[in-house]
N, C-alpha and C. Protein backbone atom coordinates (compact mmCIF):
# COMPACT_ATOMS: atom_id res chain seq x y z
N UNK A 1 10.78 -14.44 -3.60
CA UNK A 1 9.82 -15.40 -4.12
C UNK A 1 9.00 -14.72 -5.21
N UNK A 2 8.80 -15.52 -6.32
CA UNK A 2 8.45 -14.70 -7.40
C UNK A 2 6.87 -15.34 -7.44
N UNK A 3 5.72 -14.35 -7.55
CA UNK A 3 4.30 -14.46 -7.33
C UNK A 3 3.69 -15.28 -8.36
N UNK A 4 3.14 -16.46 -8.60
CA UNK A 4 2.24 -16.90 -9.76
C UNK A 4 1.31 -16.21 -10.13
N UNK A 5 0.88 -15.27 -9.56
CA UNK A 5 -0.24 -14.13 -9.99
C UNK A 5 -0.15 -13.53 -10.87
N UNK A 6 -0.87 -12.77 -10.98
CA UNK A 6 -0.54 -11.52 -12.37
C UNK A 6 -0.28 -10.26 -11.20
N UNK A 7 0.97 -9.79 -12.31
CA UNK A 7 1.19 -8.16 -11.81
C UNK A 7 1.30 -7.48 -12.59
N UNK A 8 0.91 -6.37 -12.90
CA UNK A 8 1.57 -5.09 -13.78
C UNK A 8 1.72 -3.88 -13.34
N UNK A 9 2.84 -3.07 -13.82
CA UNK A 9 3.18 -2.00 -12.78
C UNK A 9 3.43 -0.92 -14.26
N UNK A 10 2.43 0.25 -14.31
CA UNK A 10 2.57 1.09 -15.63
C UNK A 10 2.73 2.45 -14.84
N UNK A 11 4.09 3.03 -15.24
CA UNK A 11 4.10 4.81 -14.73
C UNK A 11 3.17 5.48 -16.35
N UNK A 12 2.57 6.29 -15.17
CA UNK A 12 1.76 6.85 -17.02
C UNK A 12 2.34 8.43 -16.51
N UNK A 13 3.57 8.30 -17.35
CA UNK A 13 3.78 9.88 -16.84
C UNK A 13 3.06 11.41 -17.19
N UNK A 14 2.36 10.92 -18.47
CA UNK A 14 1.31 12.21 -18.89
C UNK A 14 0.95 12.49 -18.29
N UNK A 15 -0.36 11.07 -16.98
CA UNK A 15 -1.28 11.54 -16.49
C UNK A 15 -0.84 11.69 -14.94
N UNK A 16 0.39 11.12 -14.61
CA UNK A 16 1.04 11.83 -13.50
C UNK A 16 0.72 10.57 -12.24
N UNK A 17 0.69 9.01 -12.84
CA UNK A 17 -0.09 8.32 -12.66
C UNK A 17 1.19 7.17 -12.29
N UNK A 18 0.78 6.27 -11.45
CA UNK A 18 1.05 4.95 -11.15
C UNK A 18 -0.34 4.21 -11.43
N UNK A 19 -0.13 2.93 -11.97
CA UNK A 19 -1.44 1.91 -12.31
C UNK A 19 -0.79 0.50 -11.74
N UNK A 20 -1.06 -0.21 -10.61
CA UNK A 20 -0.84 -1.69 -10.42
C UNK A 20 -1.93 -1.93 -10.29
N UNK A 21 -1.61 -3.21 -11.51
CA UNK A 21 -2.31 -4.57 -11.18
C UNK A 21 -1.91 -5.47 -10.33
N UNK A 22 -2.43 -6.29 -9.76
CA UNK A 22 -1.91 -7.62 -8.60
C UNK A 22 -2.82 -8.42 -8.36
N UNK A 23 -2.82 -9.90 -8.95
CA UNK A 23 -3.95 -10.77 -8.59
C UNK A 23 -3.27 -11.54 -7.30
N UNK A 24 -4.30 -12.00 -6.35
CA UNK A 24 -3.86 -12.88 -4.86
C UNK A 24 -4.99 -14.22 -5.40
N UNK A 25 -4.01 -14.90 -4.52
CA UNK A 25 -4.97 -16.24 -4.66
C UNK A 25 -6.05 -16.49 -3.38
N UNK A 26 -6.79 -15.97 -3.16
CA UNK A 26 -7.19 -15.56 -1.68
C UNK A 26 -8.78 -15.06 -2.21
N UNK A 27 -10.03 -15.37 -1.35
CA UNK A 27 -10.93 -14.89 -1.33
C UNK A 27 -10.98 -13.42 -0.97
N UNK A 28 -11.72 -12.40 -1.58
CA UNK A 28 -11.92 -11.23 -1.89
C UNK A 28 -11.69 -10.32 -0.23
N UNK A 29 -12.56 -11.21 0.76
CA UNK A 29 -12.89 -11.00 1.57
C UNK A 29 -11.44 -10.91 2.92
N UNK A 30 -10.83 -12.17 2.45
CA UNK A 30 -8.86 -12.08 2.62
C UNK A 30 -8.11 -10.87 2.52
N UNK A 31 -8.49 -10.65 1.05
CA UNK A 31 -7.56 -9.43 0.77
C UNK A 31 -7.74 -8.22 1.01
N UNK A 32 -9.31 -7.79 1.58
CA UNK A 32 -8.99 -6.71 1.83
C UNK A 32 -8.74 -6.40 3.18
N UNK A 33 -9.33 -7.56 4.34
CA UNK A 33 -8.42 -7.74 5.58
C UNK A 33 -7.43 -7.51 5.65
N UNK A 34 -6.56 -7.92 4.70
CA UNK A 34 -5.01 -7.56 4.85
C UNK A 34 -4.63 -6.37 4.33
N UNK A 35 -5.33 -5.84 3.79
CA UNK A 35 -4.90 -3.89 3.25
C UNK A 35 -5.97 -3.07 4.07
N UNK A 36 -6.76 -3.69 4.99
CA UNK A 36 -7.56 -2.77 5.45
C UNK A 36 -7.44 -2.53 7.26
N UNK A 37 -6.68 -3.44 7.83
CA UNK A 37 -6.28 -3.59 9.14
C UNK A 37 -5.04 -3.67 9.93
N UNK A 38 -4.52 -3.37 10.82
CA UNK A 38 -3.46 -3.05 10.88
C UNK A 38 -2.40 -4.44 11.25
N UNK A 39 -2.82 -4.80 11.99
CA UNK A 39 -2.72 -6.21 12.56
C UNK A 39 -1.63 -7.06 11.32
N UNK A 40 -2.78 -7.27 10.90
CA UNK A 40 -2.43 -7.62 9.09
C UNK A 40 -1.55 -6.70 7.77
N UNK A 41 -1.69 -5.75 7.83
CA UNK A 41 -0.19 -4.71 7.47
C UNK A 41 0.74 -4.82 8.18
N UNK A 42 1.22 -4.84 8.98
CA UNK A 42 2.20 -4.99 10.56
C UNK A 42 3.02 -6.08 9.59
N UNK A 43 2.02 -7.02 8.98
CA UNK A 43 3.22 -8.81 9.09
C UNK A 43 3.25 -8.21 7.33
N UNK A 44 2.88 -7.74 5.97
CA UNK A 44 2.84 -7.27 4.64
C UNK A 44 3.52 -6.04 4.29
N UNK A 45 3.52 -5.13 4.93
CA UNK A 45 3.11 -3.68 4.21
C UNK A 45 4.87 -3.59 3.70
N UNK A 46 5.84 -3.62 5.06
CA UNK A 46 7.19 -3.17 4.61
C UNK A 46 7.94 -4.20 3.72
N UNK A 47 8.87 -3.86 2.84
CA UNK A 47 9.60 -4.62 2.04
C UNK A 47 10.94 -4.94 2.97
N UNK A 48 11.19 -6.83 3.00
CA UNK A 48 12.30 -6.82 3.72
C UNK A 48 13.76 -6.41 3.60
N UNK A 49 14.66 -5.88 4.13
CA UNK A 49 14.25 -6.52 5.61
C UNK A 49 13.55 -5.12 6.85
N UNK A 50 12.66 -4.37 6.22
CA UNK A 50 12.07 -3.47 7.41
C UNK A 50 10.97 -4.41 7.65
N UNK A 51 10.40 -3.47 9.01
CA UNK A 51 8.93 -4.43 9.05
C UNK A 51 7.87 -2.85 9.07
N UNK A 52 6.81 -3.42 9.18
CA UNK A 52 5.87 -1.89 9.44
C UNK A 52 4.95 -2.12 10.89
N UNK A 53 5.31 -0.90 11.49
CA UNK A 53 4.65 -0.87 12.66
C UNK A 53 3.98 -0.19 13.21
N UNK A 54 2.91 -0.46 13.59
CA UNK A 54 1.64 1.01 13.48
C UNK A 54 1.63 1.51 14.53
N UNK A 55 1.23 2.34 14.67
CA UNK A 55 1.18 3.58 15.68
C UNK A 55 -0.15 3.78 15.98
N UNK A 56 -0.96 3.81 15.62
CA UNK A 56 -2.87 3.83 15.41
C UNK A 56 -3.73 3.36 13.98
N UNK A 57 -4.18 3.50 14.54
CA UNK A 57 -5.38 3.21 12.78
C UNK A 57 -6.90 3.55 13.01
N UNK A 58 -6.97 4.23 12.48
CA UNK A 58 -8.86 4.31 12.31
C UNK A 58 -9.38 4.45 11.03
N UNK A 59 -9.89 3.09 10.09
CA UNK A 59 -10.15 2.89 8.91
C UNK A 59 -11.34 3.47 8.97
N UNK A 60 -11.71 4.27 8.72
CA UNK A 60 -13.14 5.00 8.43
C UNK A 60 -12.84 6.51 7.72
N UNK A 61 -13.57 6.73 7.41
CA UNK A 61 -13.61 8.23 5.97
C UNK A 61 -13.44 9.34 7.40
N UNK A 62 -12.18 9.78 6.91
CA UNK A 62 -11.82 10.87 8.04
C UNK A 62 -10.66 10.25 9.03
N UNK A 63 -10.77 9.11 9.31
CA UNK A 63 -9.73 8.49 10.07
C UNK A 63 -8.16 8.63 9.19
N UNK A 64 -7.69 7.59 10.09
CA UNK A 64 -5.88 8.12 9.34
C UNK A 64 -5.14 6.50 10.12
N UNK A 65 -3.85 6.18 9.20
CA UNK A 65 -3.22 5.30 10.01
C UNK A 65 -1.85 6.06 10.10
N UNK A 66 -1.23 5.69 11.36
CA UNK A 66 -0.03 6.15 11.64
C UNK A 66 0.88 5.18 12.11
N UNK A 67 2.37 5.08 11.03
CA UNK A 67 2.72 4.17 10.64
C UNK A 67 3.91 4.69 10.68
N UNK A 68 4.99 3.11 10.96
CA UNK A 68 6.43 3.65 10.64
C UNK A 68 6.83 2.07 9.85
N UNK A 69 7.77 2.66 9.59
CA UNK A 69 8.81 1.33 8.80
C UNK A 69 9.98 1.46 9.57
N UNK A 70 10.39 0.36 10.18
CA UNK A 70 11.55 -0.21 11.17
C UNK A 70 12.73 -0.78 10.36
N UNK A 71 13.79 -0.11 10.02
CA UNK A 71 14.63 -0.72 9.33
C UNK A 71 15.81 -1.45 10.09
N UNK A 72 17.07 -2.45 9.84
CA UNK A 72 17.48 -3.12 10.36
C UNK A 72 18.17 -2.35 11.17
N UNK A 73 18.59 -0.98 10.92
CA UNK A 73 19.57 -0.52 11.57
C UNK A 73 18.83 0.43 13.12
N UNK A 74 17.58 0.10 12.73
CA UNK A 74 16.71 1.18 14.32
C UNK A 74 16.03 1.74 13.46
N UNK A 75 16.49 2.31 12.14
CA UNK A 75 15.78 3.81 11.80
C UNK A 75 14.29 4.19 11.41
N UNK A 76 13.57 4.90 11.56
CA UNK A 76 12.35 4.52 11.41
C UNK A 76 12.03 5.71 9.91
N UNK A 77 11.46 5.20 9.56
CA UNK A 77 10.39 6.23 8.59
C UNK A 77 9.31 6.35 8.60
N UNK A 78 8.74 7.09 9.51
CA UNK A 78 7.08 7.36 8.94
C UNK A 78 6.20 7.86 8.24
N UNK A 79 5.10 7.40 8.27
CA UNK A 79 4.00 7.84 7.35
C UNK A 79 2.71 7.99 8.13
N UNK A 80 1.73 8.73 7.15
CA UNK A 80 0.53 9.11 7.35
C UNK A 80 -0.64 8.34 6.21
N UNK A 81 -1.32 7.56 6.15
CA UNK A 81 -2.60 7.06 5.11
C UNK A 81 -4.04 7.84 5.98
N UNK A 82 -4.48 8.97 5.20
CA UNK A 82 -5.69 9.39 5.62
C UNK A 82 -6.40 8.98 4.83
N UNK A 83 -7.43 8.65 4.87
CA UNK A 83 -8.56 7.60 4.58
C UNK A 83 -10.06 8.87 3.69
N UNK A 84 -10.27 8.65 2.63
CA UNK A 84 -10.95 9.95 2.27
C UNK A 84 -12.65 9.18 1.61
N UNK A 85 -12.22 7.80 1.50
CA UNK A 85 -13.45 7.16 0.63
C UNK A 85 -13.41 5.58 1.48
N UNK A 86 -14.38 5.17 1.35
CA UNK A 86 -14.33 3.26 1.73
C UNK A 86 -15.58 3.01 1.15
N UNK A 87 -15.63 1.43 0.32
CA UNK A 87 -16.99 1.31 -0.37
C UNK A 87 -16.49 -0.45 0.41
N UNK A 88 -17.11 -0.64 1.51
CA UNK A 88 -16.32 -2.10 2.05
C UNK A 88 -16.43 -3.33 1.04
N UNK A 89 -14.98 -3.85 1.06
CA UNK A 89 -15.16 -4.94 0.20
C UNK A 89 -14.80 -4.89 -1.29
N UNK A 90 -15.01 -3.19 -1.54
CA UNK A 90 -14.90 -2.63 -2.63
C UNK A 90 -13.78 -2.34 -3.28
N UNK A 91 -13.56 -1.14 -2.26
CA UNK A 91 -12.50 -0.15 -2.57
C UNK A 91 -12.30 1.03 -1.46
N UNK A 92 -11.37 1.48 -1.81
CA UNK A 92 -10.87 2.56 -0.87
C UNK A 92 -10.06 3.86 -1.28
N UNK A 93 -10.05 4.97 -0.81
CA UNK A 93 -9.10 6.24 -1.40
C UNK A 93 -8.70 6.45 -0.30
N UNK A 94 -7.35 7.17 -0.90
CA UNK A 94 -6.63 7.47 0.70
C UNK A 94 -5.24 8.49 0.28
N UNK A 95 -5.10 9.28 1.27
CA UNK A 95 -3.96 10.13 0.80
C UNK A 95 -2.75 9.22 1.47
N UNK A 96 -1.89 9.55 1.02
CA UNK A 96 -0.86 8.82 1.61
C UNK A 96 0.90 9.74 1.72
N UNK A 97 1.52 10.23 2.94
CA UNK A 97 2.39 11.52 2.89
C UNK A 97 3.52 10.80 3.84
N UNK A 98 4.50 11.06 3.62
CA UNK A 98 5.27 10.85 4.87
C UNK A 98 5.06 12.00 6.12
N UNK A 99 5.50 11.58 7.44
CA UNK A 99 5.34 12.48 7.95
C UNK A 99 6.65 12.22 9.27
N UNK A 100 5.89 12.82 10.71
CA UNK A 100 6.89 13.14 11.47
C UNK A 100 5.98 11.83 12.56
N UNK A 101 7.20 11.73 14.06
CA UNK A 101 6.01 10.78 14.84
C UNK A 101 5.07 11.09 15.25
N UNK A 102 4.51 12.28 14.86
CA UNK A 102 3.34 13.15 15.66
C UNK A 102 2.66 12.91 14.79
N UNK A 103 2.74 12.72 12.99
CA UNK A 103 1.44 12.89 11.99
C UNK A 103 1.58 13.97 11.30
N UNK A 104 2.51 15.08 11.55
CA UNK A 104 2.68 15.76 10.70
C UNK A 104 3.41 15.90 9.41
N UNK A 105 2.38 16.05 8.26
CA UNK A 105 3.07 15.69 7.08
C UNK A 105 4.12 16.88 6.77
N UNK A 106 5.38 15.63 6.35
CA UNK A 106 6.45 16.65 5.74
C UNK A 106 6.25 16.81 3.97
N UNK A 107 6.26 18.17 4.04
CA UNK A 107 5.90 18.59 2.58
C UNK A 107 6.74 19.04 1.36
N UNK A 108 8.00 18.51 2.14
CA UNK A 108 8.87 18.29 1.06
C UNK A 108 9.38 17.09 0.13
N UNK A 109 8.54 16.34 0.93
CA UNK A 109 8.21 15.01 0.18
C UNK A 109 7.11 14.62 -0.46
N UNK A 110 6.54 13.58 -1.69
CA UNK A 110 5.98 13.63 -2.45
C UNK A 110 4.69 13.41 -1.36
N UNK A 111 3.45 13.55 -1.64
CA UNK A 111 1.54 13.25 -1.44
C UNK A 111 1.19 12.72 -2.70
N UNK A 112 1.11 11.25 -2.33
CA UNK A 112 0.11 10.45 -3.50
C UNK A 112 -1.28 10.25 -2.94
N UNK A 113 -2.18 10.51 -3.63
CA UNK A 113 -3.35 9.71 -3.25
C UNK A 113 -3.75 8.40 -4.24
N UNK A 114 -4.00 7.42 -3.15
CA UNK A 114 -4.22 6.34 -3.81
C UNK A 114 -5.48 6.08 -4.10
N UNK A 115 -6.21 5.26 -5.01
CA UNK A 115 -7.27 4.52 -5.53
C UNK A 115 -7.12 3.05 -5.05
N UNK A 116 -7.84 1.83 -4.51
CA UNK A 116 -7.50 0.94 -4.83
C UNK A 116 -9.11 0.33 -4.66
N UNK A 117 -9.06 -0.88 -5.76
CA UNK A 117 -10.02 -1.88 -6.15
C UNK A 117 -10.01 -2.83 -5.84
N UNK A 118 -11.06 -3.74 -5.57
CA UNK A 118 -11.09 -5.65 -5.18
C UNK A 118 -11.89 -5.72 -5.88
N UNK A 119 -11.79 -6.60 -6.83
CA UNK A 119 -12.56 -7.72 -7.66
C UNK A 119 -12.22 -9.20 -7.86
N UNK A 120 -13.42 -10.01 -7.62
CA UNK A 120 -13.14 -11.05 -7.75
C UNK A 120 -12.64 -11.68 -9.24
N UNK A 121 -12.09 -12.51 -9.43
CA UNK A 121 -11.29 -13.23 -10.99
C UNK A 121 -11.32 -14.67 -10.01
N UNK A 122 -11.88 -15.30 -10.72
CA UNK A 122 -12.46 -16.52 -10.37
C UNK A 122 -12.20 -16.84 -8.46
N UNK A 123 -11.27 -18.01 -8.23
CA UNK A 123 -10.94 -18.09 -6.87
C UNK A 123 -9.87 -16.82 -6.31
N UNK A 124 -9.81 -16.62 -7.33
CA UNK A 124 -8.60 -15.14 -6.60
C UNK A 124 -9.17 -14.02 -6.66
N UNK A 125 -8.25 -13.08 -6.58
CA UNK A 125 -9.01 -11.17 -6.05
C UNK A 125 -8.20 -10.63 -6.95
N UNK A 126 -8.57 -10.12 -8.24
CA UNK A 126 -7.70 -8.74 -8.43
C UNK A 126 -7.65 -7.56 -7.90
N UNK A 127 -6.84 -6.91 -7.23
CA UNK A 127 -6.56 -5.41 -6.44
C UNK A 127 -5.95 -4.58 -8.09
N UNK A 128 -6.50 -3.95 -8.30
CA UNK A 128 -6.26 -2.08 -8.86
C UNK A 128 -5.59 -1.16 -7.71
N UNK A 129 -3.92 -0.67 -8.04
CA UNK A 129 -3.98 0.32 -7.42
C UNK A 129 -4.07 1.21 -8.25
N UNK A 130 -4.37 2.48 -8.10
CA UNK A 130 -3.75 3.57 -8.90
C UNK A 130 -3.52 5.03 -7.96
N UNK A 131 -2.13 5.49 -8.23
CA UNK A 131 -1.41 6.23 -7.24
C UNK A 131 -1.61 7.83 -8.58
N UNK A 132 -2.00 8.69 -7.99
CA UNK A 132 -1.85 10.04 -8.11
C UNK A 132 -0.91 10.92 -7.66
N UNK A 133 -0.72 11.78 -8.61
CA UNK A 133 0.09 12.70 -8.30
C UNK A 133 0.28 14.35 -8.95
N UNK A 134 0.64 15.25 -7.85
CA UNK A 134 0.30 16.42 -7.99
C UNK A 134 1.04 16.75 -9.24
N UNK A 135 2.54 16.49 -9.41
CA UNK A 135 3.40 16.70 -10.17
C UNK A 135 4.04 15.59 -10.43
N UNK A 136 4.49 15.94 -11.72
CA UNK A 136 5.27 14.88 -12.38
C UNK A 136 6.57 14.52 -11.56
N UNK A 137 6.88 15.67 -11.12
CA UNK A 137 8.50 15.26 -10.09
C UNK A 137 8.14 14.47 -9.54
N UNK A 138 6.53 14.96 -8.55
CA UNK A 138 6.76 13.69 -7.22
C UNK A 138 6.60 12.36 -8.08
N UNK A 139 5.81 12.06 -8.89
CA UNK A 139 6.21 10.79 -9.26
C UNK A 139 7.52 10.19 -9.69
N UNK A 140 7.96 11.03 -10.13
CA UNK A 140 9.62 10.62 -10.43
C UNK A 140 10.22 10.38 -9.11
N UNK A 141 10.26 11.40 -8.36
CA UNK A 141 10.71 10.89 -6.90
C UNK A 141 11.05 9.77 -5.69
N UNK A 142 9.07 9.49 -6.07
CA UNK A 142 8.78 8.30 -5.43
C UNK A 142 9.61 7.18 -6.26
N UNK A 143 9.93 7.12 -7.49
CA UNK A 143 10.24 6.18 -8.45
C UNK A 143 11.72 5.74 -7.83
N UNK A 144 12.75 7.05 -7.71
CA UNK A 144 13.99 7.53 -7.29
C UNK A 144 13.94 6.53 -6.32
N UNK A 145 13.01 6.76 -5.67
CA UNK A 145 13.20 6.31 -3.93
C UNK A 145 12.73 4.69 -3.79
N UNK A 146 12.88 4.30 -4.97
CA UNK A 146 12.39 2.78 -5.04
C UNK A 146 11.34 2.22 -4.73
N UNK A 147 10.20 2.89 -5.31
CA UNK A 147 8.93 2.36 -4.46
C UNK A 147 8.75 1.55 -5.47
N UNK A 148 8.58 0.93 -6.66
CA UNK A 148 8.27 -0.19 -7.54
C UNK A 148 9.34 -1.33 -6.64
N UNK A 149 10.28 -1.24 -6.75
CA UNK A 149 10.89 -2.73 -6.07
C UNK A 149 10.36 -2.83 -4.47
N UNK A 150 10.19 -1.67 -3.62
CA UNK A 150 9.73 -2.10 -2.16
C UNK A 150 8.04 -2.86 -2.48
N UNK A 151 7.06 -1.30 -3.00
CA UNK A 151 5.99 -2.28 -3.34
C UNK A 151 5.59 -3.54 -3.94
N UNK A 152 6.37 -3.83 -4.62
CA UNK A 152 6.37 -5.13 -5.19
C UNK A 152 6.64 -6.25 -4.06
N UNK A 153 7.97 -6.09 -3.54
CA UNK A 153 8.63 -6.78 -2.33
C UNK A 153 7.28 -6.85 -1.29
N UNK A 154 6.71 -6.12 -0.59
CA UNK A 154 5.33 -6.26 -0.20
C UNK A 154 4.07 -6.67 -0.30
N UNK A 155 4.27 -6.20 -1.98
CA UNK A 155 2.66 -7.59 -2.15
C UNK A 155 3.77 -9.02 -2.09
N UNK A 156 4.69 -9.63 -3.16
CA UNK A 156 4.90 -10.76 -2.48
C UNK A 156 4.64 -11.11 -0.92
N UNK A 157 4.91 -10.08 -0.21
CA UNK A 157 5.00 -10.32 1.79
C UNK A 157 3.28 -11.11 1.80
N UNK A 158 2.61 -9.97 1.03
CA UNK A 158 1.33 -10.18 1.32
C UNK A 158 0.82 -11.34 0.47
N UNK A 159 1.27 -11.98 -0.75
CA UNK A 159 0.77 -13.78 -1.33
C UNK A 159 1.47 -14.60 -0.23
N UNK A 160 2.89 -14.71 0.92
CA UNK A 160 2.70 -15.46 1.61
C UNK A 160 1.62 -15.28 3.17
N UNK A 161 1.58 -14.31 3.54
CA UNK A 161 0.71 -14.12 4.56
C UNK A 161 -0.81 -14.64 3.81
N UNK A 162 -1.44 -14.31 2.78
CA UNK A 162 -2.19 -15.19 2.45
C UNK A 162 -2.04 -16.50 2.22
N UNK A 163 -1.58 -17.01 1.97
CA UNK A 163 -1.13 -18.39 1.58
C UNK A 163 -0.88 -19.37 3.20
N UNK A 164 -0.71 -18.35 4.32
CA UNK A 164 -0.14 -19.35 5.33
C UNK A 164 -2.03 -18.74 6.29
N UNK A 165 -2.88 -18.30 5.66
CA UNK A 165 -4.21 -18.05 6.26
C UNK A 165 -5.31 -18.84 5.34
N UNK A 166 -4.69 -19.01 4.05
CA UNK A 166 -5.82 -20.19 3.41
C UNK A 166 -5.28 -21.90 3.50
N UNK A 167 -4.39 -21.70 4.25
CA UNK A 167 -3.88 -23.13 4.50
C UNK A 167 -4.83 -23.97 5.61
């Protein structure tokens, strides 16, 4: 399903940088429920056909979510989002690593830390992400590994999960 929103997705490879834009049609207050709780990631976060299934969460500066992605065949992939900033409503920073089922990050895989923004644009929310990176590889990597078509595939997840909560 293709989003009526605005999206833009810029690799800035100088600065070692991912930049998305993504407008939702959803009050401000919607959207960050759904990137800020787990409940609500669970039914958004994975691109189909995985789903994402959490393991814990403690959204607070210092906390961490522990997370897997369930793919059709059993297999799981997990991850780690440690939580380093929250301005509620605002915004949020957060490292983000794959790891093992325990939480331990594997470090042969890329560490982005993310940025992300909520602002209101009239009845809808624009979200800012912007993804960091240590090295230019890992961004290439992550690229390799298809994260523009999964992330994308996910915010769509996340305009219908909004869409079936402002109904």
């Amino acid at each position: 399903m293709e989003s009526q929103y605005f999206m833009s997705f810029n690799v800035e490879k100088a600065n070692k940088k991912i930049v998305v834009k993504r407008e939702f049609g959803s009050r401000r207050e919607m959207v960050w429920k759904a990137w800020t709780t787990s409940d609500a990631l669970d039914k958004w976060w994975a691109p189909k056909p995985y789903k994402a299934i959490t393991e814990s969460m403690d959204f607070t500066v210092g906390g961490f979510w522990l997370y897997y992605m369930l793919g059709p065949e059993g297999d799981r992939h997990w991850a780690r989002v440690d939580y380093r900033a929250i301005n509620p409503l605002s915004s949020f920073a957060a490292y983000d690593a794959f790891c093992d089922e325990e939480g331990n990050i594997n470090g042969d895989l890329p560490r982005t830390v993310w940025h992300v923004d909520f602002s209101d644009k009239g009845k809808s929310t624009l979200v800012e992400i912007v993804l960091e990176f240590d090295k230019l590889g890992d961004l290439e990597q992550t690229l390799e590994m298809g994260f523009q078509e999964g992330f994308t595939m996910g915010l769509s997840n996340l305009d219908e999960l909004l869409e079936k909560k402002d109904a």
